[in-house]
PDB file of N, CA and C in Angstrom:
ATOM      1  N   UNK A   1      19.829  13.687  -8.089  1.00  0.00           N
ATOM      2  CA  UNK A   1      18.910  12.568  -7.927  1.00  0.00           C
ATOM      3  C   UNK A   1      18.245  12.614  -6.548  1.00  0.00           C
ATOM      4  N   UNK A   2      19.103  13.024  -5.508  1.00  0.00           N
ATOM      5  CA  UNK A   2      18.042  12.745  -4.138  1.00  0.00           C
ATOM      6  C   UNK A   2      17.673  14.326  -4.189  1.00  0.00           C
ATOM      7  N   UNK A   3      16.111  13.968  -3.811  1.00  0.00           N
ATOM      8  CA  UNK A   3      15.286  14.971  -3.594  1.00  0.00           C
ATOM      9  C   UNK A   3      15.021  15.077  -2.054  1.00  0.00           C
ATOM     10  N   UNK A   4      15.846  15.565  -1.051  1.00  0.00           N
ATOM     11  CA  UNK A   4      15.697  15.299   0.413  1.00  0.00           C
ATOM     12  C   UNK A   4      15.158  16.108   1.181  1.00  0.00           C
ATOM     13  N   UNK A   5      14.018  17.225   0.958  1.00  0.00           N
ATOM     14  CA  UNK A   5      12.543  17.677   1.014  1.00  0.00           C
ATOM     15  C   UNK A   5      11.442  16.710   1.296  1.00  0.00           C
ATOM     16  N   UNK A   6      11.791  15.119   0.349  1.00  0.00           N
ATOM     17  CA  UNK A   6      10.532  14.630   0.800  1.00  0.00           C
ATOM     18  C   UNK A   6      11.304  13.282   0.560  1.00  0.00           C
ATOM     19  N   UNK A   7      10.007  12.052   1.643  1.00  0.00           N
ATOM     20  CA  UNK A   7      11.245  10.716   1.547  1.00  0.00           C
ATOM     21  C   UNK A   7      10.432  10.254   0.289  1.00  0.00           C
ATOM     22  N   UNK A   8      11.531   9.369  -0.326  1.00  0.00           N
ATOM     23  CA  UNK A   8      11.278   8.566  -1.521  1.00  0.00           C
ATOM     24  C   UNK A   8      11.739   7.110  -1.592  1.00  0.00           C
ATOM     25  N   UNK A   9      10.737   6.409  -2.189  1.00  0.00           N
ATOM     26  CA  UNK A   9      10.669   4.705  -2.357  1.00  0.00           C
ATOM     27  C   UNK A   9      12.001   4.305  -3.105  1.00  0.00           C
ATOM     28  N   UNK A  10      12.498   3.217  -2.832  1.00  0.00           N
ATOM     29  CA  UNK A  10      13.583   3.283  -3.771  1.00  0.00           C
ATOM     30  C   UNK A  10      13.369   1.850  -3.968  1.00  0.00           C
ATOM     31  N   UNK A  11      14.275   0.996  -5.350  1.00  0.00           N
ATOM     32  CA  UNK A  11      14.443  -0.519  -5.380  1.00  0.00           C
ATOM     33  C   UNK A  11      15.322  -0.942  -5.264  1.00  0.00           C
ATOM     34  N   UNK A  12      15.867  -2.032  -5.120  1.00  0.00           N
ATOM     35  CA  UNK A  12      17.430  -2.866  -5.353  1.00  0.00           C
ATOM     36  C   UNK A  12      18.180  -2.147  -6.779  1.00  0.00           C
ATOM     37  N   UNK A  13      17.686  -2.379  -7.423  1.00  0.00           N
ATOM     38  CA  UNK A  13      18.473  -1.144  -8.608  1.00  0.00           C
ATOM     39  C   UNK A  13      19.072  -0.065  -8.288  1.00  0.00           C
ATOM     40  N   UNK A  14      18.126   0.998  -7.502  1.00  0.00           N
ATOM     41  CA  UNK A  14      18.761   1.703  -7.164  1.00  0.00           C
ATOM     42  C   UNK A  14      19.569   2.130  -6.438  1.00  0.00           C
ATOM     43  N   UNK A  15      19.596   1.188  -4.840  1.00  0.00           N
ATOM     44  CA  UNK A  15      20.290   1.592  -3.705  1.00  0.00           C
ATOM     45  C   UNK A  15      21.439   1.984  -4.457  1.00  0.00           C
ATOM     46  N   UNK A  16      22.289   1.347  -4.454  1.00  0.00           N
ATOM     47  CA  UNK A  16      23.454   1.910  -5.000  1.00  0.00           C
ATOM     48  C   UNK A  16      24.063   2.839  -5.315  1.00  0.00           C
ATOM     49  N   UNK A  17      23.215   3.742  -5.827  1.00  0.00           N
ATOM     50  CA  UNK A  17      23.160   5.185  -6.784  1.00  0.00           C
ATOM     51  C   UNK A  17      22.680   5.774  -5.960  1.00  0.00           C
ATOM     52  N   UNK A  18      21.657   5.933  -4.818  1.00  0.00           N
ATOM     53  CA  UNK A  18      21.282   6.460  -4.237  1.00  0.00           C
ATOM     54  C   UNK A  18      22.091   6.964  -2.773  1.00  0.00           C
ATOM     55  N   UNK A  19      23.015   5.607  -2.272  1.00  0.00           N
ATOM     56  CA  UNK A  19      23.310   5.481  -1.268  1.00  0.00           C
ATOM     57  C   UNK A  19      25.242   5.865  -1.681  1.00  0.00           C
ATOM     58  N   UNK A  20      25.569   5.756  -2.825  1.00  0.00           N
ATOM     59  CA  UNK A  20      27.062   5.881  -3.134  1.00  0.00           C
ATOM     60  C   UNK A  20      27.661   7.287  -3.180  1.00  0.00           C
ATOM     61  N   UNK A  21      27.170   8.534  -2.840  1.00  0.00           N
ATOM     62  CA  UNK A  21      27.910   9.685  -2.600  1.00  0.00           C
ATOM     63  C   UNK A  21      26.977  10.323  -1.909  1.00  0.00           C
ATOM     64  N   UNK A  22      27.411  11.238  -1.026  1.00  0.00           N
ATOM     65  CA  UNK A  22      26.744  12.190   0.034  1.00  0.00           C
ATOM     66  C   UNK A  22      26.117  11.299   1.214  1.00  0.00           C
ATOM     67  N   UNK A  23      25.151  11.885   1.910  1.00  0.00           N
ATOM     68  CA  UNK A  23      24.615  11.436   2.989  1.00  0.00           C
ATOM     69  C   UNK A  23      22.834  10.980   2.531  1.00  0.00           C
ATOM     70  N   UNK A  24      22.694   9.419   2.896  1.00  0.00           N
ATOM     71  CA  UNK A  24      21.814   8.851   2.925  1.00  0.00           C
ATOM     72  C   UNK A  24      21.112   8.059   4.225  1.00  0.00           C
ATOM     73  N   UNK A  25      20.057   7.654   4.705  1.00  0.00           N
ATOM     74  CA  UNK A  25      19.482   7.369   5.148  1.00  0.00           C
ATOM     75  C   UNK A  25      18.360   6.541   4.518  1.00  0.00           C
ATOM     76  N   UNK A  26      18.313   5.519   4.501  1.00  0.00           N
ATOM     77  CA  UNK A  26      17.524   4.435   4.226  1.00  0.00           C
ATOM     78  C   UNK A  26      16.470   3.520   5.202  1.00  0.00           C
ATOM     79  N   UNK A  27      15.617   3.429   5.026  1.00  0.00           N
ATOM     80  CA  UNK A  27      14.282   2.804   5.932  1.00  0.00           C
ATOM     81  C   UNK A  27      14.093   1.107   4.875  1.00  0.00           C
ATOM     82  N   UNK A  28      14.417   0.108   5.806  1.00  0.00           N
ATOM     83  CA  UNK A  28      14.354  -1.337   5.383  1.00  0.00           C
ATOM     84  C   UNK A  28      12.893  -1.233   6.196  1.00  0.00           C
ATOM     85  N   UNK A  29      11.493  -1.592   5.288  1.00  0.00           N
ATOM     86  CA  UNK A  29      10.396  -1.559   5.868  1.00  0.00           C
ATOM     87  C   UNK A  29       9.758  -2.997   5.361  1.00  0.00           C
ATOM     88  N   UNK A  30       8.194  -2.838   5.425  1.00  0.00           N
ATOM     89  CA  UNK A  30       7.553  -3.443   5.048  1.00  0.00           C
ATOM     90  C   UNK A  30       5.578  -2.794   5.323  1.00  0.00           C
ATOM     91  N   UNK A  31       5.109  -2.987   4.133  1.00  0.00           N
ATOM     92  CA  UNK A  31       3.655  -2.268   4.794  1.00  0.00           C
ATOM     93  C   UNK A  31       3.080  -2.741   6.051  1.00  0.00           C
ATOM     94  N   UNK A  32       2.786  -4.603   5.756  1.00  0.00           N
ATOM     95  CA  UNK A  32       2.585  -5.094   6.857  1.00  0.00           C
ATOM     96  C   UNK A  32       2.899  -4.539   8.483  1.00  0.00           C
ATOM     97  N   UNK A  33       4.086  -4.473   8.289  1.00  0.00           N
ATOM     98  CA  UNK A  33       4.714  -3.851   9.355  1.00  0.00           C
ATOM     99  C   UNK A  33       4.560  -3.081  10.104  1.00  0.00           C
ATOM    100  N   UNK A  34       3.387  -2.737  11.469  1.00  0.00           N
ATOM    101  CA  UNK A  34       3.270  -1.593  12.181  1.00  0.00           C
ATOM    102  C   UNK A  34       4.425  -0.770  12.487  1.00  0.00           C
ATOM    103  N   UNK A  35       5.193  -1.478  12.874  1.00  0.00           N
ATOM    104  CA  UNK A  35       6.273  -0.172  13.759  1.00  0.00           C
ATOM    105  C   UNK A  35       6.634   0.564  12.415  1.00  0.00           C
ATOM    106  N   UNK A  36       6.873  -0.423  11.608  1.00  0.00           N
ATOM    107  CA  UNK A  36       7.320   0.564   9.948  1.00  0.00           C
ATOM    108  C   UNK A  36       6.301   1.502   9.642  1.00  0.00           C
ATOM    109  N   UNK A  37       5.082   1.178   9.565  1.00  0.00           N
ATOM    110  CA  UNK A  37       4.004   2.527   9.514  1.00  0.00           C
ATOM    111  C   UNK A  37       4.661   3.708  10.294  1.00  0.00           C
ATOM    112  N   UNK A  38       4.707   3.600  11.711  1.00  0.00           N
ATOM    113  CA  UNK A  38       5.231   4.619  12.341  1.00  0.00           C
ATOM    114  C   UNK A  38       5.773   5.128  12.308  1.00  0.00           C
ATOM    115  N   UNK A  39       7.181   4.795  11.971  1.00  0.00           N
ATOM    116  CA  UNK A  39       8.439   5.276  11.366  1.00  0.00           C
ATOM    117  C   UNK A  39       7.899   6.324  10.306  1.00  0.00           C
ATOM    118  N   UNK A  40       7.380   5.986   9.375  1.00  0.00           N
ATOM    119  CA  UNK A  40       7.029   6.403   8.148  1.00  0.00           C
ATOM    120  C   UNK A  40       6.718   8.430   7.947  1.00  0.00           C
ATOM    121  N   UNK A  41       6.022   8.821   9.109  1.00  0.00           N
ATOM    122  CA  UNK A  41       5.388  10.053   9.328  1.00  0.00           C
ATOM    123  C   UNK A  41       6.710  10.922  10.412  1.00  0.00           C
ATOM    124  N   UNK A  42       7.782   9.862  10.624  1.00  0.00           N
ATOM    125  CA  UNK A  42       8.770  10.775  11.670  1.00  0.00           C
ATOM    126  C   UNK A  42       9.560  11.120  10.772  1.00  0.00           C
ATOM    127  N   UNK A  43       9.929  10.194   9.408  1.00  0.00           N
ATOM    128  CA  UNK A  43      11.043  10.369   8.036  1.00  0.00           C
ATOM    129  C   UNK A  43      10.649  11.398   7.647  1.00  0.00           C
ATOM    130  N   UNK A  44       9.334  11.763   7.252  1.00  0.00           N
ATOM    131  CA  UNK A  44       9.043  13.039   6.352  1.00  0.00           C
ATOM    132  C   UNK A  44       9.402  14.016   7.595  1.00  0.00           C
ATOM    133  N   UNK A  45       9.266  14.291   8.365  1.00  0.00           N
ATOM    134  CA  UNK A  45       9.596  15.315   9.498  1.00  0.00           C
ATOM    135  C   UNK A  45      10.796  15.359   9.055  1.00  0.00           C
ATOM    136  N   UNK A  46      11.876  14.087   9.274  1.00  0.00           N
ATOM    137  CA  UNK A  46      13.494  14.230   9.157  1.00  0.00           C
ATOM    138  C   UNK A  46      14.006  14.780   7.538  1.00  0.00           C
ATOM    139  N   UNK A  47      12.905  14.611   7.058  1.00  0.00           N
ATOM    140  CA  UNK A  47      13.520  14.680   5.605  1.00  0.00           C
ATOM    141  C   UNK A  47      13.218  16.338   5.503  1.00  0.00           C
ATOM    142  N   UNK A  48      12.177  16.913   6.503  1.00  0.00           N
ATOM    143  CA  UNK A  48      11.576  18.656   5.969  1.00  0.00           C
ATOM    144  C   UNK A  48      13.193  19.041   6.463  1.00  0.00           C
ATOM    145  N   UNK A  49      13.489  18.894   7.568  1.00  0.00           N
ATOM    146  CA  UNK A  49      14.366  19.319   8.444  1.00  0.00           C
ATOM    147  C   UNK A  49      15.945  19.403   7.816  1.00  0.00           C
ATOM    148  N   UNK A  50      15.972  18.276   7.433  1.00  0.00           N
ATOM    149  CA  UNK A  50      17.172  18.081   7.028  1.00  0.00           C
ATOM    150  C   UNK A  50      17.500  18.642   5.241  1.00  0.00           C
ATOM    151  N   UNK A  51      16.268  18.799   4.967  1.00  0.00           N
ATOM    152  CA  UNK A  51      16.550  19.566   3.234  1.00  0.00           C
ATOM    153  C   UNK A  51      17.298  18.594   2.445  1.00  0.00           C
ATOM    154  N   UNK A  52      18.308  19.475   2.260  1.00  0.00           N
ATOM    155  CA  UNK A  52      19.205  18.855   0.601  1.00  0.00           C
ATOM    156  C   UNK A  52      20.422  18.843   0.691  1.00  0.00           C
ATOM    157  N   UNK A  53      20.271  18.471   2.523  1.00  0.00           N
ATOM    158  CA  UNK A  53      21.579  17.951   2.831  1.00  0.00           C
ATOM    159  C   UNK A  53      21.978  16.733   2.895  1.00  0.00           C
ATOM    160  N   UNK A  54      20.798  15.722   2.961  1.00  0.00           N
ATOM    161  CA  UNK A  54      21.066  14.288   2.912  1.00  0.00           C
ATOM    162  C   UNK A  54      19.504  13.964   2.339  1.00  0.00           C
ATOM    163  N   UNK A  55      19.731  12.408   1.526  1.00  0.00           N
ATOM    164  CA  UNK A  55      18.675  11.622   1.252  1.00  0.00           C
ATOM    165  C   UNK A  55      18.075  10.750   1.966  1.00  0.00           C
ATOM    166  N   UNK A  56      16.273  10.842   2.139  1.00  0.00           N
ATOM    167  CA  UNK A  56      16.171   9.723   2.939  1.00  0.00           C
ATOM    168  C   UNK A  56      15.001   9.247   2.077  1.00  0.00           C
ATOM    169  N   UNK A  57      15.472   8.033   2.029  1.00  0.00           N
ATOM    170  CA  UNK A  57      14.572   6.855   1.482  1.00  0.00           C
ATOM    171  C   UNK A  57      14.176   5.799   2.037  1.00  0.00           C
ATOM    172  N   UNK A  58      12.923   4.982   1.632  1.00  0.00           N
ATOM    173  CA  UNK A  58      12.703   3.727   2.041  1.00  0.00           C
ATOM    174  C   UNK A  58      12.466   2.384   1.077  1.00  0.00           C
ATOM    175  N   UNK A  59      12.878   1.456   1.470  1.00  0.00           N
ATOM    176  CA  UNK A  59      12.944   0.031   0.621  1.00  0.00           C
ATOM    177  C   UNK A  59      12.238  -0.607   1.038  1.00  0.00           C
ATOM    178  N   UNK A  60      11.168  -0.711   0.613  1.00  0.00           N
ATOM    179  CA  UNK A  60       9.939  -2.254   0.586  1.00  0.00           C
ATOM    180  C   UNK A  60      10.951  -3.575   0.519  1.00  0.00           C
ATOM    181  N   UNK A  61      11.272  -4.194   1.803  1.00  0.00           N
ATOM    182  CA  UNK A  61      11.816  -5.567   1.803  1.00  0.00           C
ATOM    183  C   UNK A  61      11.363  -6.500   1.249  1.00  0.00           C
ATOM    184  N   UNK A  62       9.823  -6.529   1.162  1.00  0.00           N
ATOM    185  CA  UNK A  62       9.025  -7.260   0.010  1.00  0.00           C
ATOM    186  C   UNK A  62       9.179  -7.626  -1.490  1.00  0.00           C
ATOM    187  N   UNK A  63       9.251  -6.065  -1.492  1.00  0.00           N
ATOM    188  CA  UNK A  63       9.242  -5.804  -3.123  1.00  0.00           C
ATOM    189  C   UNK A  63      10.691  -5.706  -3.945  1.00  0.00           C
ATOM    190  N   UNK A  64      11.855  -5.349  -2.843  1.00  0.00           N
ATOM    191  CA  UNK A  64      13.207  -5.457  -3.392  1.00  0.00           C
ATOM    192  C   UNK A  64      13.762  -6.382  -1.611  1.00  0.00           C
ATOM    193  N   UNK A  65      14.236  -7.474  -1.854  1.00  0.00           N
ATOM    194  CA  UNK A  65      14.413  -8.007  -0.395  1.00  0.00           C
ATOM    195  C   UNK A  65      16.328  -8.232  -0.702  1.00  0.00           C
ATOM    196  N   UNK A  66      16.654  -7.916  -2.227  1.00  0.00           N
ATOM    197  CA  UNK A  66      17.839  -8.604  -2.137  1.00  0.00           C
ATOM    198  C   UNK A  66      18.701  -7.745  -1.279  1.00  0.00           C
ATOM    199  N   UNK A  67      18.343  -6.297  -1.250  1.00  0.00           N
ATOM    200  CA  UNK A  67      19.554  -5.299  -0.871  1.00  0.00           C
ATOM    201  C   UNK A  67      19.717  -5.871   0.643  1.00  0.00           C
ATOM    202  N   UNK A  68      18.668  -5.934   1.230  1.00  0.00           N
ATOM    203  CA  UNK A  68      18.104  -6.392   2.305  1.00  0.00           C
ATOM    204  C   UNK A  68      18.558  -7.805   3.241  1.00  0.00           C
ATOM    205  N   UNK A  69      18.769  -8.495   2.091  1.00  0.00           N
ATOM    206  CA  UNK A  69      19.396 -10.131   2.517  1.00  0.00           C
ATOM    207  C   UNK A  69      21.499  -9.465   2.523  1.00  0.00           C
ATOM    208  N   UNK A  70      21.114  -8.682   1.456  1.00  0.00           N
ATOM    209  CA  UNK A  70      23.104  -8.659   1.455  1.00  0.00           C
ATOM    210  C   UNK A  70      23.562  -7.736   2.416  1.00  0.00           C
ATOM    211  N   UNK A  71      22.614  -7.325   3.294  1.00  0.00           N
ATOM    212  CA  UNK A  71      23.346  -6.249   4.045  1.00  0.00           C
ATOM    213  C   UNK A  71      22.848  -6.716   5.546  1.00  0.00           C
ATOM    214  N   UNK A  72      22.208  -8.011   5.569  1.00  0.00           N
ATOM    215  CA  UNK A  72      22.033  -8.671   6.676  1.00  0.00           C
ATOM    216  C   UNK A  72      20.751  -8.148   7.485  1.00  0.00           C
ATOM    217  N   UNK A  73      20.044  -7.635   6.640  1.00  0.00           N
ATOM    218  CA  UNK A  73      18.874  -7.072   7.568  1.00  0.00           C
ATOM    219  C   UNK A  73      17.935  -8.242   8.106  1.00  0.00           C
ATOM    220  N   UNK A  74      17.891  -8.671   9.570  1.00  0.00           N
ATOM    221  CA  UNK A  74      16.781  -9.342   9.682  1.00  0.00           C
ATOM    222  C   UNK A  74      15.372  -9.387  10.609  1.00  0.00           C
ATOM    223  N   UNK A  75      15.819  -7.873  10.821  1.00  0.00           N
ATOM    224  CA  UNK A  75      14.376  -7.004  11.471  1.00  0.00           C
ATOM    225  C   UNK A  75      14.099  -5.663  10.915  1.00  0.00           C
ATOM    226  N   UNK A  76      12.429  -5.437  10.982  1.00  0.00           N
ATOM    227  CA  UNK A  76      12.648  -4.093  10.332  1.00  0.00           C
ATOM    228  C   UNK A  76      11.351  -3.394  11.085  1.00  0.00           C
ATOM    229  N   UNK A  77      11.414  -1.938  11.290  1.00  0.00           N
ATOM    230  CA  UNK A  77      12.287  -1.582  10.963  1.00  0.00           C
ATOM    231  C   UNK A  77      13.329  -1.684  11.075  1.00  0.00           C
ATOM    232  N   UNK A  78      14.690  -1.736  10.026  1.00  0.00           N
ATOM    233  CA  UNK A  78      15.718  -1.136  10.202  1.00  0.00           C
ATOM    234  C   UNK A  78      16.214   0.057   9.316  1.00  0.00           C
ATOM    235  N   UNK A  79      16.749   0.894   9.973  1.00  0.00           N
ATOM    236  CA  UNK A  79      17.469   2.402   9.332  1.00  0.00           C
ATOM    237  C   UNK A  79      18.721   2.429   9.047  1.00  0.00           C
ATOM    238  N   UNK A  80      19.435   2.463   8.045  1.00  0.00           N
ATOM    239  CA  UNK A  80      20.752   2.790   7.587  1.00  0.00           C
ATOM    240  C   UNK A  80      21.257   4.057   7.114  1.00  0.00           C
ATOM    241  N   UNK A  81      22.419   4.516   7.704  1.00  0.00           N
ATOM    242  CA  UNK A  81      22.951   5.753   7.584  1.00  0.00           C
ATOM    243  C   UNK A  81      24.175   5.640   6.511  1.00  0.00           C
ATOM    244  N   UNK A  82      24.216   6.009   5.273  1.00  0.00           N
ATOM    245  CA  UNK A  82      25.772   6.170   4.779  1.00  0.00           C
ATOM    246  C   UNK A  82      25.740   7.047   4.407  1.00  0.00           C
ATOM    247  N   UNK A  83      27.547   7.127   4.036  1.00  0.00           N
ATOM    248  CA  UNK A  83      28.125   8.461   4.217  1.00  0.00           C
ATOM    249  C   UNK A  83      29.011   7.638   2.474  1.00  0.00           C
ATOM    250  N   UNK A  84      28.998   8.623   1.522  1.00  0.00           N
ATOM    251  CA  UNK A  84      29.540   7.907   0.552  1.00  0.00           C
ATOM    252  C   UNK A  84      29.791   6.413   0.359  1.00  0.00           C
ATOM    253  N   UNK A  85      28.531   6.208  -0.089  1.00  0.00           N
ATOM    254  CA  UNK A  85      28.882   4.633   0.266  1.00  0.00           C
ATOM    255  C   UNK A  85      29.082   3.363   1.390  1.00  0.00           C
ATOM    256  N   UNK A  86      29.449   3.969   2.380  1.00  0.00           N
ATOM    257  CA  UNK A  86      29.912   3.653   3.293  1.00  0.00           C
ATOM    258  C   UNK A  86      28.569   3.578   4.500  1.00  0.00           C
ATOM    259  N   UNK A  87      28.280   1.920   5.169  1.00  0.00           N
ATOM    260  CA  UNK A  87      27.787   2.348   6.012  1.00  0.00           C
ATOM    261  C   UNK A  87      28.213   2.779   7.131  1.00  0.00           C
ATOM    262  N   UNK A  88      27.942   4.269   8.003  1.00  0.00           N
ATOM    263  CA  UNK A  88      28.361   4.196   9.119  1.00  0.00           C
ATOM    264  C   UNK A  88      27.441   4.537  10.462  1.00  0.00           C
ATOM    265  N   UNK A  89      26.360   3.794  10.180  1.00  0.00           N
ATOM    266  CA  UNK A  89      25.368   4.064  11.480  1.00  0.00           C
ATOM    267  C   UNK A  89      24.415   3.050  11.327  1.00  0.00           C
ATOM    268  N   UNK A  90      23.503   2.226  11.918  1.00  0.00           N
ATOM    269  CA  UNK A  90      22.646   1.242  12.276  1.00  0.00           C
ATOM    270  C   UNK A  90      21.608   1.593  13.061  1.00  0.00           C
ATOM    271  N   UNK A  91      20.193   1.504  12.953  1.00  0.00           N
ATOM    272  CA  UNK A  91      19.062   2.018  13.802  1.00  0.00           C
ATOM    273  C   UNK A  91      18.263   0.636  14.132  1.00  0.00           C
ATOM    274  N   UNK A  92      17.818  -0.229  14.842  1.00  0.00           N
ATOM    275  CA  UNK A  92      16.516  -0.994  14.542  1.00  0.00           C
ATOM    276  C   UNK A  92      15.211  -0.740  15.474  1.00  0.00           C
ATOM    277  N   UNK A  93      14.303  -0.912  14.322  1.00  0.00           N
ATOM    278  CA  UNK A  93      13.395  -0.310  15.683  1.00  0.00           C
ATOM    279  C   UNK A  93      13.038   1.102  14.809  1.00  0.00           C
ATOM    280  N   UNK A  94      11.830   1.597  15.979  1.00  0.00           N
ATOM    281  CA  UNK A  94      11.194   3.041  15.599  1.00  0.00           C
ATOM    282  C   UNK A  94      11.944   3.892  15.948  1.00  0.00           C
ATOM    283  N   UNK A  95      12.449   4.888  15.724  1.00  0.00           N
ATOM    284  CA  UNK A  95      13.377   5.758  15.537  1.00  0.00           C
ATOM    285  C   UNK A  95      12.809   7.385  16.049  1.00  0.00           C
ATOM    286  N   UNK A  96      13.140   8.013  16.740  1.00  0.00           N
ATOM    287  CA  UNK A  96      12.113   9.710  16.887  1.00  0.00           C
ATOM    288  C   UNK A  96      13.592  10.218  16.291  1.00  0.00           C
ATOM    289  N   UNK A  97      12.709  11.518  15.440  1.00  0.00           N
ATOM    290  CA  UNK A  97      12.955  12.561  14.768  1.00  0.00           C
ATOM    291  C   UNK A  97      13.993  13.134  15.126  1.00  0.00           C
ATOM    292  N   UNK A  98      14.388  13.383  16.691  1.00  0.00           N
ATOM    293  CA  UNK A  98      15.594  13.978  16.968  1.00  0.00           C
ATOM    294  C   UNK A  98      16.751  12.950  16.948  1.00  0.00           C
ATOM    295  N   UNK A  99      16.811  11.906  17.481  1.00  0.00           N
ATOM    296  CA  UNK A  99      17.517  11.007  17.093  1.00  0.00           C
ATOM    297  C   UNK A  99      18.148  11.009  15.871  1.00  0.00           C
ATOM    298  N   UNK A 100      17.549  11.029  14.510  1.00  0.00           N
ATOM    299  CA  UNK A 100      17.834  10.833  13.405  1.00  0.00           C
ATOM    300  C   UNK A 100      18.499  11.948  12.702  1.00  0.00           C
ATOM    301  N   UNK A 101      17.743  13.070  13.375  1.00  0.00           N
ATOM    302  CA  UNK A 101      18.522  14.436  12.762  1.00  0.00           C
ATOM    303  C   UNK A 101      19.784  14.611  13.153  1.00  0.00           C
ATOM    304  N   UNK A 102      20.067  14.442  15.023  1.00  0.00           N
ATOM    305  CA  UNK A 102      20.873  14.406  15.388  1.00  0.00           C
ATOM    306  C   UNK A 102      22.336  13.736  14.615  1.00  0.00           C
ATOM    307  N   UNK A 103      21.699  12.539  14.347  1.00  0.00           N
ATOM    308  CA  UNK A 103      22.536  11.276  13.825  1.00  0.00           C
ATOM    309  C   UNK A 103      22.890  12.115  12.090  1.00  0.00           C
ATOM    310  N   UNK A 104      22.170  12.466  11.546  1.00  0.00           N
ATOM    311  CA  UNK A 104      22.661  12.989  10.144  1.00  0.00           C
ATOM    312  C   UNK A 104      23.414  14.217  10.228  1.00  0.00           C
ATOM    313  N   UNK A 105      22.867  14.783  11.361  1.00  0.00           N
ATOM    314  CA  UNK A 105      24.084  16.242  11.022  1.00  0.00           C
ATOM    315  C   UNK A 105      25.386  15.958  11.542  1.00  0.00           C
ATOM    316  N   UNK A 106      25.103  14.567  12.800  1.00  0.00           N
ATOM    317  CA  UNK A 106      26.920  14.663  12.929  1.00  0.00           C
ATOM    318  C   UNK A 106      27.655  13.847  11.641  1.00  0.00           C
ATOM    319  N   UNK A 107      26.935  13.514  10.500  1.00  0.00           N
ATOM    320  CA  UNK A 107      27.785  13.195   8.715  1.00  0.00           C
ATOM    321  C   UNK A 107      28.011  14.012   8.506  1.00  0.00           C
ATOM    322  N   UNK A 108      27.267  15.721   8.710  1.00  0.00           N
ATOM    323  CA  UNK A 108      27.225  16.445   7.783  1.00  0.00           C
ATOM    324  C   UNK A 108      28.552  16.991   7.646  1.00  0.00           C
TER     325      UNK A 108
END
């Protein structure tokens, strides 16, 4: 299911499935959202880099806000790192590319 070559949109349906085995990375955005624009063009960088070793996706807080309310998000950007399920990393804010890679290979 994760295709981690390129980032992909995800909904409240899916987190779950997406985020429940291997290494994920998730973007809590919004279009509105400048700094989230920004973010947006450093993920696909993290996502060339990092291959099909981890998933990175992003969630329209808009369009799916519940995952969003249950996991306490109340700025965004925010970036979530899990590791089977499990969150174990927190980003808020714009994020650079090495940062993030950094941050996923020490899951790997």
């Amino acid at each position: 299911m994760k295709n981690a070559s390129t980032v992909r949109n995800i909904t409240d349906e899916e987190f779950e499935q997406v985020t429940g085995a291997g290494l994920s990375l998730v973007d809590f955005w919004a279009p509105w959202c400048y700094p989230c624009r920004l973010q947006g063009p450093i993920l696909e960088k993290v996502a060339g880099k990092v291959g099909e070793k981890a998933g990175i996706f992003k969630l329209n807080v808009d369009d799916s806000g519940e995952t969003a309310a249950k996991l306490g998000i109340t700025g965004i950007p925010t970036l979530l790192l899990f590791k089977d399920g499990q969150k174990v990393k927190q980003f808020v804010g714009v994020q650079q590319e090495d940062v993030l890679v950094s941050s996923l290979e020490s899951f790997m």
